[in-house]
PDB file of N, CA and C in Angstrom:
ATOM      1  N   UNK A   1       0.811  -1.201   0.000  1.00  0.00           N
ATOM      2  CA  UNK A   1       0.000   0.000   0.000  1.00  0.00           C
ATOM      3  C   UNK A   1       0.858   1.271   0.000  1.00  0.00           C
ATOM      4  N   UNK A   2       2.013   1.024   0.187  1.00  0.00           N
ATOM      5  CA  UNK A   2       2.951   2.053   0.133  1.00  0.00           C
ATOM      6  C   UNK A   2       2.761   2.723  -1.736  1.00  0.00           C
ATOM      7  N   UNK A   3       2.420   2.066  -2.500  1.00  0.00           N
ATOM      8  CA  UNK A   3       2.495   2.733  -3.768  1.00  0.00           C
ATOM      9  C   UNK A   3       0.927   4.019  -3.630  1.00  0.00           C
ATOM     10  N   UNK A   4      -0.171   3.764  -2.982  1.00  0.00           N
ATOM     11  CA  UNK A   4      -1.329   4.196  -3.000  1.00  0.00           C
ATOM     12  C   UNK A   4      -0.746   5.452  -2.098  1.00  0.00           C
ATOM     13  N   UNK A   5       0.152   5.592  -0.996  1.00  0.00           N
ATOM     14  CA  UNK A   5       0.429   6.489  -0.607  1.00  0.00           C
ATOM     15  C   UNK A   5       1.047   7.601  -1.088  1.00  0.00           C
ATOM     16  N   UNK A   6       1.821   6.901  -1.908  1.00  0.00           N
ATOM     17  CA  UNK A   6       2.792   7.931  -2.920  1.00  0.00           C
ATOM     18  C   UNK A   6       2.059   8.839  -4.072  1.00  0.00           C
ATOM     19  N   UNK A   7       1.176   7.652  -4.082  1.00  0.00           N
ATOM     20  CA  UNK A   7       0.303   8.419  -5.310  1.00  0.00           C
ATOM     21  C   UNK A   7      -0.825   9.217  -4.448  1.00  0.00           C
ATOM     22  N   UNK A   8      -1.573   9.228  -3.262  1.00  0.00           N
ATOM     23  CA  UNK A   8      -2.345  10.407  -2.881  1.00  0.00           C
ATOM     24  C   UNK A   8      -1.653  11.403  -2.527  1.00  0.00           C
ATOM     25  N   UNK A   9       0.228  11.512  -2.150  1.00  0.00           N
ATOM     26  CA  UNK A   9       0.686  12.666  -1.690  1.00  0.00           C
ATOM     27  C   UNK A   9       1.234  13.273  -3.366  1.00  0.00           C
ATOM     28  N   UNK A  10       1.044  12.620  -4.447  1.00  0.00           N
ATOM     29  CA  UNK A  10       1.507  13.355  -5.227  1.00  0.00           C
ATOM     30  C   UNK A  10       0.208  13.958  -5.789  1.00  0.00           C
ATOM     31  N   UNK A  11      -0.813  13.497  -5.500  1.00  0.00           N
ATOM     32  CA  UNK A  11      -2.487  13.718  -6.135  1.00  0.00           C
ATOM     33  C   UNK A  11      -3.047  14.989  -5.021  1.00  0.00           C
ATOM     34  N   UNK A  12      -2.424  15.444  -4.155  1.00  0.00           N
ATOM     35  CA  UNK A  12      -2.691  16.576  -3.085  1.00  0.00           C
ATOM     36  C   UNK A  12      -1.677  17.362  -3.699  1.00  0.00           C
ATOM     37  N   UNK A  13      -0.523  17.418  -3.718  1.00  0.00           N
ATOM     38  CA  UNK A  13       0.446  18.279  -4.338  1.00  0.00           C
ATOM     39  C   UNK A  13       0.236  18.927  -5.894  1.00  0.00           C
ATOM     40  N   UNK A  14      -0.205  18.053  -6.591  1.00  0.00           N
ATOM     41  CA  UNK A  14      -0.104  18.743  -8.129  1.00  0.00           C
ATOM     42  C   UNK A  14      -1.539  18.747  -8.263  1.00  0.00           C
ATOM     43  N   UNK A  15      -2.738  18.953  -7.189  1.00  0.00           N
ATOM     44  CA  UNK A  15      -4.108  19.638  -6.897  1.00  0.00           C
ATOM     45  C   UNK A  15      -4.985  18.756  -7.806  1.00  0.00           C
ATOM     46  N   UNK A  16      -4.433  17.263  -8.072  1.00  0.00           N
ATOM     47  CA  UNK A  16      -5.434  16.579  -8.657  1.00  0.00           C
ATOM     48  C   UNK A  16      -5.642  16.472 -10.418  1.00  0.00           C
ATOM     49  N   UNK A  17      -4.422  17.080 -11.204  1.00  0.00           N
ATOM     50  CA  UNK A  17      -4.802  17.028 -12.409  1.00  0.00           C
ATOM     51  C   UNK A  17      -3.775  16.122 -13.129  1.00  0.00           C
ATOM     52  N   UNK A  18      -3.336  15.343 -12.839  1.00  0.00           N
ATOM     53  CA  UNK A  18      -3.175  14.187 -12.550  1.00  0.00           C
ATOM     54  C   UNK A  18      -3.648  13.100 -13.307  1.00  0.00           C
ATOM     55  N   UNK A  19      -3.387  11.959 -14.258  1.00  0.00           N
ATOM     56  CA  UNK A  19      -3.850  11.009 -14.660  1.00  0.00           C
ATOM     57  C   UNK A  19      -2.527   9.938 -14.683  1.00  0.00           C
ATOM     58  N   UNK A  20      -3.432   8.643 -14.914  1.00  0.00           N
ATOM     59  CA  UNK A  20      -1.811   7.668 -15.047  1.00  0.00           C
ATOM     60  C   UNK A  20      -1.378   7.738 -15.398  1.00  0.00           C
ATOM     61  N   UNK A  21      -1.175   8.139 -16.452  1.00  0.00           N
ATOM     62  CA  UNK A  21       0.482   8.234 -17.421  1.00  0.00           C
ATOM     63  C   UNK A  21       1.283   9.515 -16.286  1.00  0.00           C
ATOM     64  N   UNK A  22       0.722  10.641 -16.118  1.00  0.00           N
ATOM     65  CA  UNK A  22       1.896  11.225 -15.303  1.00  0.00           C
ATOM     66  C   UNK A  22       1.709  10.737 -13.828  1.00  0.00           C
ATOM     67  N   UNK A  23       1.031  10.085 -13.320  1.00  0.00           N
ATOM     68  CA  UNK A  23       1.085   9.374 -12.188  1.00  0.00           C
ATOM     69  C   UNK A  23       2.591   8.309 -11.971  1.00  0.00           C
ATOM     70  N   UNK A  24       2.306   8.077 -13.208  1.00  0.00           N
ATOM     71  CA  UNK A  24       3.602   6.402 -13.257  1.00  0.00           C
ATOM     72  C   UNK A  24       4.887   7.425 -13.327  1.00  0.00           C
ATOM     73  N   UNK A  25       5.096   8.275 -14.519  1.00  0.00           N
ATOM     74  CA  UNK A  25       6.224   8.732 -14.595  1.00  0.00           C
ATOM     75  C   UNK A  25       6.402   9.443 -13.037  1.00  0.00           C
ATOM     76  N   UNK A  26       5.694  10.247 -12.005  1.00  0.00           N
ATOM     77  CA  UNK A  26       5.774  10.669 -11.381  1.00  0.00           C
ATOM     78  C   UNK A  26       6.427   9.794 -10.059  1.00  0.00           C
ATOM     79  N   UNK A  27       5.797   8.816 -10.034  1.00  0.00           N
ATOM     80  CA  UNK A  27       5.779   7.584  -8.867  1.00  0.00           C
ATOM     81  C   UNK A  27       7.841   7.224  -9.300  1.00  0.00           C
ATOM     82  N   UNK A  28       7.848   7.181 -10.655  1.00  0.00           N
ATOM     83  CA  UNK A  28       9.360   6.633 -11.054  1.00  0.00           C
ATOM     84  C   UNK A  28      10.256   7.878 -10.598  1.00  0.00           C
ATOM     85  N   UNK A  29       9.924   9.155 -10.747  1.00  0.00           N
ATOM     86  CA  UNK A  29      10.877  10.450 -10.346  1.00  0.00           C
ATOM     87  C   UNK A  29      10.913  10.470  -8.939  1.00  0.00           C
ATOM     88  N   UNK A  30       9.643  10.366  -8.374  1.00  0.00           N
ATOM     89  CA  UNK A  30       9.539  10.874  -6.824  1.00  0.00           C
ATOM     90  C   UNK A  30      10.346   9.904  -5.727  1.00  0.00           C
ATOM     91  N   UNK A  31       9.670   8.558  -5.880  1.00  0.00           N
ATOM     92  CA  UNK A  31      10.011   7.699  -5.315  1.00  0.00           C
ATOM     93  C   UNK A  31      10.969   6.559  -5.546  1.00  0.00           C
ATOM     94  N   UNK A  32      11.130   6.748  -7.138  1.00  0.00           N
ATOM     95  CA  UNK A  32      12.441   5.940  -7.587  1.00  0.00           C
ATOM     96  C   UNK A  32      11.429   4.138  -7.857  1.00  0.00           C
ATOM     97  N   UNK A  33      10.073   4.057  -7.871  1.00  0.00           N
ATOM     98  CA  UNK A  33       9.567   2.776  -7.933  1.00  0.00           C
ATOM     99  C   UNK A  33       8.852   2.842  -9.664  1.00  0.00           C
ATOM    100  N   UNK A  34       9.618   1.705 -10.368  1.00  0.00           N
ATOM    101  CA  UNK A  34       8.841   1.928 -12.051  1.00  0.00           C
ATOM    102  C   UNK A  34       7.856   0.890 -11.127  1.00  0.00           C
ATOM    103  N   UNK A  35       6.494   1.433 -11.794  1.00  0.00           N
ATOM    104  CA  UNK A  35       5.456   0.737 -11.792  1.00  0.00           C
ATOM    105  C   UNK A  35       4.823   0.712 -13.512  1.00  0.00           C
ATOM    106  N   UNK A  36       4.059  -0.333 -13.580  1.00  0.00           N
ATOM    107  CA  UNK A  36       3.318  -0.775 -14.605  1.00  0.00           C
ATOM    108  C   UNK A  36       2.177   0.402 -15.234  1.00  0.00           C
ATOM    109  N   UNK A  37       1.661   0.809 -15.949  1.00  0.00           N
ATOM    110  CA  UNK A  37       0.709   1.928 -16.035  1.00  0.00           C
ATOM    111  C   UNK A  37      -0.427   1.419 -15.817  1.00  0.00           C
ATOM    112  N   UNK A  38      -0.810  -0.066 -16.016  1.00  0.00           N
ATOM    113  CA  UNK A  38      -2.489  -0.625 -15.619  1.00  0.00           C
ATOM    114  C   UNK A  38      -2.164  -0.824 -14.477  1.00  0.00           C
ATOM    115  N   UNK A  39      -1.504  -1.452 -13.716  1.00  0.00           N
ATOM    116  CA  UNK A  39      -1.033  -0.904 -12.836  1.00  0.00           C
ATOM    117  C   UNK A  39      -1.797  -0.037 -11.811  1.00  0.00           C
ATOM    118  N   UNK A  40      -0.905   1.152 -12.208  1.00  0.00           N
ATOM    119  CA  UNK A  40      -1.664   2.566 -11.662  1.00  0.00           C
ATOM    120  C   UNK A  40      -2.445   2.497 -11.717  1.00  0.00           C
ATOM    121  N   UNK A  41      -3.255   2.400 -12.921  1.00  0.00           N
ATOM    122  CA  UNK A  41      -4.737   2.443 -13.521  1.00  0.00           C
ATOM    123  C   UNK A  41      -5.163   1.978 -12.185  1.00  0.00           C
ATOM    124  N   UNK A  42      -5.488   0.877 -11.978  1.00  0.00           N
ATOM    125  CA  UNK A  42      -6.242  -0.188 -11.155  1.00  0.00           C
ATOM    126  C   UNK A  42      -5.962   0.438  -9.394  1.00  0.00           C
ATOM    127  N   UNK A  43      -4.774   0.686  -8.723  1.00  0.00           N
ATOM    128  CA  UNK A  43      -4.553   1.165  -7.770  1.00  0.00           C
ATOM    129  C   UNK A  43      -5.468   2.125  -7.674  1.00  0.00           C
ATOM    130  N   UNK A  44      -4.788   3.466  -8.961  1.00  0.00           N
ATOM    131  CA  UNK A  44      -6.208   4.627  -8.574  1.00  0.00           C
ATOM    132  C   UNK A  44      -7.484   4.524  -8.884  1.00  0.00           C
ATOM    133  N   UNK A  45      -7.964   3.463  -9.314  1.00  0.00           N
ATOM    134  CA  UNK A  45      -9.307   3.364  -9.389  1.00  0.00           C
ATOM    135  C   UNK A  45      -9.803   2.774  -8.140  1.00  0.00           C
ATOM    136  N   UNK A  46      -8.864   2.015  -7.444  1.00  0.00           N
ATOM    137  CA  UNK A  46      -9.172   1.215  -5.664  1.00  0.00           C
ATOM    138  C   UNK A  46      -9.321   2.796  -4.561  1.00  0.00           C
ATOM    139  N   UNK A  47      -8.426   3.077  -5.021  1.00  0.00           N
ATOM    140  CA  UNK A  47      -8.119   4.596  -4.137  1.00  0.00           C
ATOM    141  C   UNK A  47      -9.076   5.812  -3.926  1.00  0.00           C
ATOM    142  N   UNK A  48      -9.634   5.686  -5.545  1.00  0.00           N
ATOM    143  CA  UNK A  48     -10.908   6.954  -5.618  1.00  0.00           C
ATOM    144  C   UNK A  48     -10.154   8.201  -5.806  1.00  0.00           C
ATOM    145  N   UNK A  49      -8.967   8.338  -6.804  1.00  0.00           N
ATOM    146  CA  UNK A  49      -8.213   8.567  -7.147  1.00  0.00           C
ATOM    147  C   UNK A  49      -8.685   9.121  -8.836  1.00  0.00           C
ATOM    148  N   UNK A  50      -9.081  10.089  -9.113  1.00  0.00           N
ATOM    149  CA  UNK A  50      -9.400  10.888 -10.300  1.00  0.00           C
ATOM    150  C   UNK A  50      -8.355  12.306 -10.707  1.00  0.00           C
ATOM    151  N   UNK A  51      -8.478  11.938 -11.990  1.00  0.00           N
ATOM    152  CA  UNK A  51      -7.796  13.139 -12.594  1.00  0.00           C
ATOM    153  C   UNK A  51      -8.875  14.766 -13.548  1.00  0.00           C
ATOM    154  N   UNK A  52      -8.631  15.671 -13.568  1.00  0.00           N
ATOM    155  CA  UNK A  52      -9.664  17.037 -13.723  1.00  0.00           C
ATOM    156  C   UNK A  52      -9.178  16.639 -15.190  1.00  0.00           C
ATOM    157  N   UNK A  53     -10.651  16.630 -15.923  1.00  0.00           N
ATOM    158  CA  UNK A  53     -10.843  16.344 -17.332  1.00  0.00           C
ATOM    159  C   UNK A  53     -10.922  18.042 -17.894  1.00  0.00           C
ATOM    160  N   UNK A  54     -10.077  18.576 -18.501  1.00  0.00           N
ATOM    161  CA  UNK A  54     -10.297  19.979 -18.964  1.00  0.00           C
ATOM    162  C   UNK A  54     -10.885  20.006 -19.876  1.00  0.00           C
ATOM    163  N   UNK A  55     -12.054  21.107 -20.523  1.00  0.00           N
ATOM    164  CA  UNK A  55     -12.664  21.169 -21.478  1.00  0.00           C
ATOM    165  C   UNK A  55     -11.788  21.522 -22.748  1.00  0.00           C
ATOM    166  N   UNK A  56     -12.469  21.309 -23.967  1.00  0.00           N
ATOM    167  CA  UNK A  56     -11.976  21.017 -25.135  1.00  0.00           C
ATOM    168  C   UNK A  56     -12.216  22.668 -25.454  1.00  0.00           C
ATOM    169  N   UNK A  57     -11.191  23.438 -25.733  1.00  0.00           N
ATOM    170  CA  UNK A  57     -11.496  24.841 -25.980  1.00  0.00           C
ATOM    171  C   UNK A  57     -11.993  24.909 -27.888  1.00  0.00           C
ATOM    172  N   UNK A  58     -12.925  26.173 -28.148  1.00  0.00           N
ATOM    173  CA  UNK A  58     -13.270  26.167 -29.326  1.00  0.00           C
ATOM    174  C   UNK A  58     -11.946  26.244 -30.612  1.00  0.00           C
ATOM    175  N   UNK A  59     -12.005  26.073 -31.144  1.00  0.00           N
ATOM    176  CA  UNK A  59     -11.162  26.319 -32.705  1.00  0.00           C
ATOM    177  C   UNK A  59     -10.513  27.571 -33.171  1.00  0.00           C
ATOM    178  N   UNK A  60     -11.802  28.011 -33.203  1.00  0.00           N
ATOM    179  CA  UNK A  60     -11.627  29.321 -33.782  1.00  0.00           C
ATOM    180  C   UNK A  60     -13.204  30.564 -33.331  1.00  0.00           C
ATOM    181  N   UNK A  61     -13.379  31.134 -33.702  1.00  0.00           N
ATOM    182  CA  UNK A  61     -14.337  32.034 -32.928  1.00  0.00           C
ATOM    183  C   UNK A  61     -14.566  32.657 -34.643  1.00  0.00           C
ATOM    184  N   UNK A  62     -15.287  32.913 -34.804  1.00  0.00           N
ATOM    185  CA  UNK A  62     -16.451  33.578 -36.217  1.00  0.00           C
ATOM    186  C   UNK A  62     -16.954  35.116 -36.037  1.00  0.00           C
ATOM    187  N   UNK A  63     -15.947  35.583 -36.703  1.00  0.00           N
ATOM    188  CA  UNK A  63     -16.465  36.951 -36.344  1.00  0.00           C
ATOM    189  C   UNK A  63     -16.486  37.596 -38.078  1.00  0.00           C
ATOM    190  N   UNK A  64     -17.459  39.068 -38.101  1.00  0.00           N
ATOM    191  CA  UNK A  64     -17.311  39.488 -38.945  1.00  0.00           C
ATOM    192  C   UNK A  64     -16.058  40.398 -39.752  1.00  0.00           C
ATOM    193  N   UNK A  65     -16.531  40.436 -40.859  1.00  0.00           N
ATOM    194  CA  UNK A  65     -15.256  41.633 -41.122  1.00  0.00           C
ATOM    195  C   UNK A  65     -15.653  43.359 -40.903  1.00  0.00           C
ATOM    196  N   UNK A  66     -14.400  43.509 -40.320  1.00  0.00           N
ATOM    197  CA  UNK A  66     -14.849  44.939 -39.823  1.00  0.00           C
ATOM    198  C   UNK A  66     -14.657  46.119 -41.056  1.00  0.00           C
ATOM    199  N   UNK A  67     -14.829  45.621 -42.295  1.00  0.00           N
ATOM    200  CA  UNK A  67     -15.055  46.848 -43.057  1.00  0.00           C
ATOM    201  C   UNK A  67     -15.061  45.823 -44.466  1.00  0.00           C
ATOM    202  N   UNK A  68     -16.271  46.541 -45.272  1.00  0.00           N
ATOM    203  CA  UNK A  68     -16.175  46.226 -46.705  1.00  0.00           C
ATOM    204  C   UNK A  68     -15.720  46.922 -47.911  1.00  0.00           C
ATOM    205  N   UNK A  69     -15.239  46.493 -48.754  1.00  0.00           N
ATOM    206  CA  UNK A  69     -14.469  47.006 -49.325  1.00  0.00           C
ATOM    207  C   UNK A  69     -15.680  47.910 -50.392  1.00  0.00           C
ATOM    208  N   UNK A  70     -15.576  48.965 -50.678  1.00  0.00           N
ATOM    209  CA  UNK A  70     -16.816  49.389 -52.114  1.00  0.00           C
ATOM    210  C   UNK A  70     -16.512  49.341 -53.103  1.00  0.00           C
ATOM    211  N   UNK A  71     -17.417  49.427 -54.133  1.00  0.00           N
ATOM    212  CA  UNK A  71     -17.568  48.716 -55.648  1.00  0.00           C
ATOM    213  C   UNK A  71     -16.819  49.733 -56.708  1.00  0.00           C
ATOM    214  N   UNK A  72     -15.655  50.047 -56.578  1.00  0.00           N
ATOM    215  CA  UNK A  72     -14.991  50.827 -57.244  1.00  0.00           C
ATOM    216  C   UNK A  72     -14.919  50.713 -58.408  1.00  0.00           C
ATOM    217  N   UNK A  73     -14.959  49.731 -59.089  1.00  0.00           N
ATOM    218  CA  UNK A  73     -15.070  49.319 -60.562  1.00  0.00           C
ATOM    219  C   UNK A  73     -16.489  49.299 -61.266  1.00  0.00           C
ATOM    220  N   UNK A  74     -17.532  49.102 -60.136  1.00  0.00           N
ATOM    221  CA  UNK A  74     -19.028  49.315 -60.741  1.00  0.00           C
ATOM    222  C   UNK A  74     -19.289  47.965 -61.389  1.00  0.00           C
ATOM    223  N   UNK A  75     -18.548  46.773 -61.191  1.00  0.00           N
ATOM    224  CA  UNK A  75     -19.120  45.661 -61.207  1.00  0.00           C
ATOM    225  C   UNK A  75     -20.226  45.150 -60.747  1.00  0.00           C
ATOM    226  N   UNK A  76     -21.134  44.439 -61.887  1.00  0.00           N
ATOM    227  CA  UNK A  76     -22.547  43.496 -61.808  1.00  0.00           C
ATOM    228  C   UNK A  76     -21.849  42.140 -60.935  1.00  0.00           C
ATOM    229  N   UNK A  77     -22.456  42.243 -60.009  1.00  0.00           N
ATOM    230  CA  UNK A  77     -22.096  40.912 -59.553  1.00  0.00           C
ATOM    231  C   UNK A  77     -23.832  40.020 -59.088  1.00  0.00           C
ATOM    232  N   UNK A  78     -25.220  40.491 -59.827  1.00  0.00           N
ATOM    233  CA  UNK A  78     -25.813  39.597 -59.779  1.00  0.00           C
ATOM    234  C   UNK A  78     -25.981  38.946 -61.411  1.00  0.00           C
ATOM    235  N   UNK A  79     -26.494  37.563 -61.104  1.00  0.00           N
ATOM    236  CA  UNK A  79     -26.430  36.653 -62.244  1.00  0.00           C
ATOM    237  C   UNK A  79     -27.831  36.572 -62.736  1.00  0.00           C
ATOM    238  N   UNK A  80     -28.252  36.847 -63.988  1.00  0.00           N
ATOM    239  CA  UNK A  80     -29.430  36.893 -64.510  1.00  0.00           C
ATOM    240  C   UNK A  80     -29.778  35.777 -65.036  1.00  0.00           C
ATOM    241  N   UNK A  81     -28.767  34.666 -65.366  1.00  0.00           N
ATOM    242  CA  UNK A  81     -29.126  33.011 -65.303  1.00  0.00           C
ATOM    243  C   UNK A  81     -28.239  32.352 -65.710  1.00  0.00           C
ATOM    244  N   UNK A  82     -27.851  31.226 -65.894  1.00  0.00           N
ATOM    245  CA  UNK A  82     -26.490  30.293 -66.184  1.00  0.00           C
ATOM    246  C   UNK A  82     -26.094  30.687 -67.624  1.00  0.00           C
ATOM    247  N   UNK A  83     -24.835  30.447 -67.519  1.00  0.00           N
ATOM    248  CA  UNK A  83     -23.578  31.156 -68.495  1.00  0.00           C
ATOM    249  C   UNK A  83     -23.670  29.820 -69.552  1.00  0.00           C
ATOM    250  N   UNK A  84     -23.545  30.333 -70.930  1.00  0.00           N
ATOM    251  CA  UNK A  84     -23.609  29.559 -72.300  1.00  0.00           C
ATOM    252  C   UNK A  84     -22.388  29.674 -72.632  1.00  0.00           C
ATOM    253  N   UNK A  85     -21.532  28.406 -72.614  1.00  0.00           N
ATOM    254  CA  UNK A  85     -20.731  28.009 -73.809  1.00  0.00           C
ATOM    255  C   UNK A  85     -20.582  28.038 -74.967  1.00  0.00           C
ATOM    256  N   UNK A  86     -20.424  28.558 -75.871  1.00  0.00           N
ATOM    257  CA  UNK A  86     -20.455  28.379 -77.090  1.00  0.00           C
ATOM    258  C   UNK A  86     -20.731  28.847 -78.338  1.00  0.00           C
TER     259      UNK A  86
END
């Protein structure tokens, strides 16, 4: 049970955000013990031992354009019906 200890004083210290993969590497730096990563898995799931799932931030944000350009050339740009080849 000494591994479950190591891992709640490192799960109080780095405030819980935390998952197994840096759990294991952590457990190997702190305490010098390689453990298995299912492993971990399974310990912190006995323990009640969770990591803070951060939200998925948006992409990009949709905004307009802040100025249009005017029709300096006096171009038709509506279409009075499909264009003939030939």
């Amino acid at each position: 049970m000494k591994i479950i200890e190591g891992m709640n004083e490192i799960h109080l210290t780095m405030k819980g955000i935390y998952g197994y993969r840096r759990m294991k590497l952590n457990l190997k730096r702190c305490f010098g013990r390689n453990v298995n990563a299912k492993r971990v898995r399974r310990l912190m799931h006995i323990a009640g031992i969770h990591c803070v799932i951060r939200r998925k931030r948006p992409k990009y944000i949709r905004n307009r354009p802040q100025q249009t350009a005017e029709n300096i050339l006096n171009r038709d740009f509506h279409v009075t019906g499909p264009i003939k080849n030939g």
